[in-house]
N, C-alpha and C. Protein backbone atom coordinates (compact mmCIF):
# COMPACT_ATOMS: atom_id res chain seq x y z
N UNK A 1 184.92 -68.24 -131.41
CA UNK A 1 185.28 -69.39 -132.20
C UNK A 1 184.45 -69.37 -133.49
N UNK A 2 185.32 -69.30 -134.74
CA UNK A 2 184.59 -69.72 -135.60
C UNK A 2 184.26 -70.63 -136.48
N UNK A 3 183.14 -71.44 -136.83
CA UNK A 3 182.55 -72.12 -136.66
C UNK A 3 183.72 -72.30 -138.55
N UNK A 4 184.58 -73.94 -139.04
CA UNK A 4 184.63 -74.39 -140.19
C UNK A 4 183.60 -74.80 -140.84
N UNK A 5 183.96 -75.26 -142.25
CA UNK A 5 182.83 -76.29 -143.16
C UNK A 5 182.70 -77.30 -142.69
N UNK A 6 183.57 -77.85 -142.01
CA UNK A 6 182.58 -79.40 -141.50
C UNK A 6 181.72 -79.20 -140.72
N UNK A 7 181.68 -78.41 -139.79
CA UNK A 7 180.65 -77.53 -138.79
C UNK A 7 179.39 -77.46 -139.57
N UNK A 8 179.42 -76.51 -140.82
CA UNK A 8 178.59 -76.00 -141.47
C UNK A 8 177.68 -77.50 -141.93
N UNK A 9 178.52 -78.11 -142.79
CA UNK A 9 177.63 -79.21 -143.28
C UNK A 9 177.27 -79.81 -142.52
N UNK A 10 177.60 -80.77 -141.60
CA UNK A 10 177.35 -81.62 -140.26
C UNK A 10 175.67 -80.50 -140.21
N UNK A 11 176.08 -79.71 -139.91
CA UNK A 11 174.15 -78.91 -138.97
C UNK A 11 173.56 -78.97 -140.06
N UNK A 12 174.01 -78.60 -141.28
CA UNK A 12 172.78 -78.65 -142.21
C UNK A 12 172.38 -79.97 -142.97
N UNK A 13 173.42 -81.02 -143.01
CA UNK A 13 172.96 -82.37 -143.44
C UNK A 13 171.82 -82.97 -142.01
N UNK A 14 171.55 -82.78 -141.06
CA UNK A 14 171.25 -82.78 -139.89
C UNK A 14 169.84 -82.01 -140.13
N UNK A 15 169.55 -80.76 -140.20
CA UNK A 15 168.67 -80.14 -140.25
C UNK A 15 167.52 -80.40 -141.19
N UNK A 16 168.56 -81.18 -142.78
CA UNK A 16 167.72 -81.76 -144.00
C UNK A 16 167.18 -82.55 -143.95
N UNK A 17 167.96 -83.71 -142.72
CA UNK A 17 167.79 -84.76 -142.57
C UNK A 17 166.49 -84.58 -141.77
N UNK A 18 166.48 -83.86 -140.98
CA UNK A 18 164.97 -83.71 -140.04
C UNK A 18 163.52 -83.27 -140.69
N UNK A 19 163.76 -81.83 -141.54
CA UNK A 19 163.05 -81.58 -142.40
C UNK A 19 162.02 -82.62 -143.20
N UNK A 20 163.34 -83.46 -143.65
CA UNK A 20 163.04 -84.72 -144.51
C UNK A 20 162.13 -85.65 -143.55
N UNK A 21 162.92 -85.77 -142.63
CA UNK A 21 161.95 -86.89 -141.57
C UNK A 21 160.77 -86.70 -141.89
N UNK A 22 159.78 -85.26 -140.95
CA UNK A 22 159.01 -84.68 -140.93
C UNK A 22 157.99 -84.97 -142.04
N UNK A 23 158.93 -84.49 -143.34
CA UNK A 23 158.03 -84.80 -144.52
C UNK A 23 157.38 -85.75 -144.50
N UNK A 24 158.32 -86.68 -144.39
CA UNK A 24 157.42 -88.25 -144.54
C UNK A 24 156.98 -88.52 -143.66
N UNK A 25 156.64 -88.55 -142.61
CA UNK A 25 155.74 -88.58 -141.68
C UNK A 25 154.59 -87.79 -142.13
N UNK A 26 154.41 -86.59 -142.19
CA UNK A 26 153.50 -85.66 -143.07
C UNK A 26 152.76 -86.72 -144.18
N UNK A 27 153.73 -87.04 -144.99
CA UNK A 27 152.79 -87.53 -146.52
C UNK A 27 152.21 -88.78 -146.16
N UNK A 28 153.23 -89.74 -144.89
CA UNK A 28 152.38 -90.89 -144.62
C UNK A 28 151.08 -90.70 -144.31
N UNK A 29 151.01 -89.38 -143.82
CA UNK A 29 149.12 -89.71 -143.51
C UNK A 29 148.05 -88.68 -144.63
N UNK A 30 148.69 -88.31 -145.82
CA UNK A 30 148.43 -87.66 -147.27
C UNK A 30 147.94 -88.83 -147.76
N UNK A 31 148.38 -89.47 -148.04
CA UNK A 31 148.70 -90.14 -149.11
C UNK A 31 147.45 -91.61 -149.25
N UNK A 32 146.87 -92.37 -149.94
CA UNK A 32 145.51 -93.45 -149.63
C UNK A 32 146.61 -94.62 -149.08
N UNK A 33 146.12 -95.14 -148.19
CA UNK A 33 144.77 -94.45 -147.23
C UNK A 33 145.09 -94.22 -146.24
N UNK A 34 144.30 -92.91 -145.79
CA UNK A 34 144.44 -91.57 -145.27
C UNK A 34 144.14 -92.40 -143.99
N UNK A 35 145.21 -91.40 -142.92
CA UNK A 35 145.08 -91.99 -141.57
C UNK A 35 146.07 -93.27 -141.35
N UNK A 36 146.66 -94.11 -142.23
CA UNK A 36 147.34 -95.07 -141.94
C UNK A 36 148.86 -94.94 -142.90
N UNK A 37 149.72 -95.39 -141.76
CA UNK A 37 151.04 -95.03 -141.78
C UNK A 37 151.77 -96.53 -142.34
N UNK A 38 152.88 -96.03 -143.50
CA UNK A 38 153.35 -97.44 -143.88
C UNK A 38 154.75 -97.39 -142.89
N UNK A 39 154.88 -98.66 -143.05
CA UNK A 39 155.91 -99.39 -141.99
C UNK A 39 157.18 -98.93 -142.39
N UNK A 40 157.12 -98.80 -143.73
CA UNK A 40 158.49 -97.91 -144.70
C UNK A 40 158.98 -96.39 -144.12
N UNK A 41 157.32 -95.99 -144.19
CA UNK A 41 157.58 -94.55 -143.67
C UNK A 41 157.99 -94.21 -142.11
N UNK A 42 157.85 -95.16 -141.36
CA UNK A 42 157.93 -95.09 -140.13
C UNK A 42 159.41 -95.30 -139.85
N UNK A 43 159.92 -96.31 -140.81
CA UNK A 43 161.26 -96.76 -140.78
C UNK A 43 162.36 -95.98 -141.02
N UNK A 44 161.89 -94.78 -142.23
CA UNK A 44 162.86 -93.62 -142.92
C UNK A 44 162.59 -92.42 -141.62
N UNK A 45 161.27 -92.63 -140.97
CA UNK A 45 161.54 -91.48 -140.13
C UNK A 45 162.26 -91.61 -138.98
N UNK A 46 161.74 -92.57 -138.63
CA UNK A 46 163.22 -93.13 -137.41
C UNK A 46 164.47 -93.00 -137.42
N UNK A 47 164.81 -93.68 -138.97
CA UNK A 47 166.30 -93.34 -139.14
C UNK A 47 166.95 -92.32 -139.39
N UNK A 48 166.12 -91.07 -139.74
CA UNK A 48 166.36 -89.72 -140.38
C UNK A 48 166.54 -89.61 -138.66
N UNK A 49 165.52 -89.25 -138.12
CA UNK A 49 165.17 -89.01 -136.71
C UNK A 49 166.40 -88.92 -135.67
N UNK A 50 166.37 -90.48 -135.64
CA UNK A 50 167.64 -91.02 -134.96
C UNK A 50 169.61 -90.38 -135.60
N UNK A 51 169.18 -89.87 -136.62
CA UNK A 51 170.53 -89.27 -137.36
C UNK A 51 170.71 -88.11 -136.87
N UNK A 52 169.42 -87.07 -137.34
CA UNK A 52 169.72 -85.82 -136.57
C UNK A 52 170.26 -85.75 -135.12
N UNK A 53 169.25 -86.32 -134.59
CA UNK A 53 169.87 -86.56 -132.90
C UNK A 53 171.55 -87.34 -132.71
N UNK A 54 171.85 -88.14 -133.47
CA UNK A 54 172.70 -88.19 -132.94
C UNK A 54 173.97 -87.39 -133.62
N UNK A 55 173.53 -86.85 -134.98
CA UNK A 55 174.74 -85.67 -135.14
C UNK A 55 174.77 -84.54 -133.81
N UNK A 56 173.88 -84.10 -133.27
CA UNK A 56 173.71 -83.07 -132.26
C UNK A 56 174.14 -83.25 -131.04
N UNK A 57 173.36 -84.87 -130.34
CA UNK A 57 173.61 -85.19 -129.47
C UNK A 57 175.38 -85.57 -128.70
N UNK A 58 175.39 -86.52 -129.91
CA UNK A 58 177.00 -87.30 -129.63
C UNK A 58 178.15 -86.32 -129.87
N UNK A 59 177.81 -85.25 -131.03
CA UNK A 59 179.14 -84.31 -131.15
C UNK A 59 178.90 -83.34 -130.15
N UNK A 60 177.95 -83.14 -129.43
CA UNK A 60 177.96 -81.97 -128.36
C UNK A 60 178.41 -82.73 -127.23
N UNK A 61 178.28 -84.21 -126.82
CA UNK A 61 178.77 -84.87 -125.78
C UNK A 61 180.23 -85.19 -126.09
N UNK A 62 180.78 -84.74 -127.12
CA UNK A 62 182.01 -85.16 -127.34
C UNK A 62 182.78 -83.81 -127.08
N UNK A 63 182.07 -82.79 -127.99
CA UNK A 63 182.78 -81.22 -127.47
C UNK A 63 183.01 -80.88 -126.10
N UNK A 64 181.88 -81.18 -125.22
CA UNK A 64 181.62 -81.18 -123.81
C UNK A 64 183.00 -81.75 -122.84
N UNK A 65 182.81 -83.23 -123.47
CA UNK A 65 184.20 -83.93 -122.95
C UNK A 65 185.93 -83.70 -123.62
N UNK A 66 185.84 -82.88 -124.55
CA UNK A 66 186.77 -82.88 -124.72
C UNK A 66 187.73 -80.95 -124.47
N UNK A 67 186.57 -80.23 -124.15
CA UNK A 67 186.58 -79.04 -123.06
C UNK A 67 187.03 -79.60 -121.88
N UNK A 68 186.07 -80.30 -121.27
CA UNK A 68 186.53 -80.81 -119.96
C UNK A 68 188.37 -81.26 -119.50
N UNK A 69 188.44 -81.84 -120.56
CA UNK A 69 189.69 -82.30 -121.23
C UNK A 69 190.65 -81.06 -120.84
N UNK A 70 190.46 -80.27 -121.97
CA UNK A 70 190.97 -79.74 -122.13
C UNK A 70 191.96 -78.11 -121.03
N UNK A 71 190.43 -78.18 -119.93
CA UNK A 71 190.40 -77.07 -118.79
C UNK A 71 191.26 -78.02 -117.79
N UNK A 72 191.04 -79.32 -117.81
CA UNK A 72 191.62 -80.10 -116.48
C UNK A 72 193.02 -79.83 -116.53
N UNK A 73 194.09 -80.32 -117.71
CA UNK A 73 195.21 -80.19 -118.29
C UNK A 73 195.73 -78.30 -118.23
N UNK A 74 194.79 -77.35 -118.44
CA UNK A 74 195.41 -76.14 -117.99
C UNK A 74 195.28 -75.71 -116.91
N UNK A 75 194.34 -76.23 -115.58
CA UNK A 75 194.73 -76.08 -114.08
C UNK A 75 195.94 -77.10 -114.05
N UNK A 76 196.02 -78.17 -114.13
CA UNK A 76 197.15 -78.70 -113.44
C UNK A 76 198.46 -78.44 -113.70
């Protein structure tokens, strides 16, 4: 199977998005004063966070179920 462009972008908006997370988590504790994390940064990493996972998560639970789908309908 080979993989289209929505494929392509979906993993890599996903992958940027994590990257990105990371970052800011990273600079939150760069940045004065050192050791303490702003509530902002915690907030963009969550939501970056929570994005990647669920591009990965929910479209692989959807591929999953819709295989399933798909094998049931060619035994019967």
């Amino acid at each position: 199977m080979k993989p289209n462009y929505k494929t392509i972008i979906v993993w890599v908006a996903a992958i940027v998005a994590f990257i990105v997370g990371i970052g800011l988590m990273i600079a939150g504790f760069l940045v004065p004063p050192l050791g303490v994390i702003s509530g902002s940064v915690l907030t963009g990493t969550g939501e970056l966070l929570t994005f990647f996972a669920s591009v990965f998560g929910i479209g692989k639970f959807a591929e999953i179920q819709i295989e399933k789908i798909r094998n049931t309908n060619k035994t019967d």
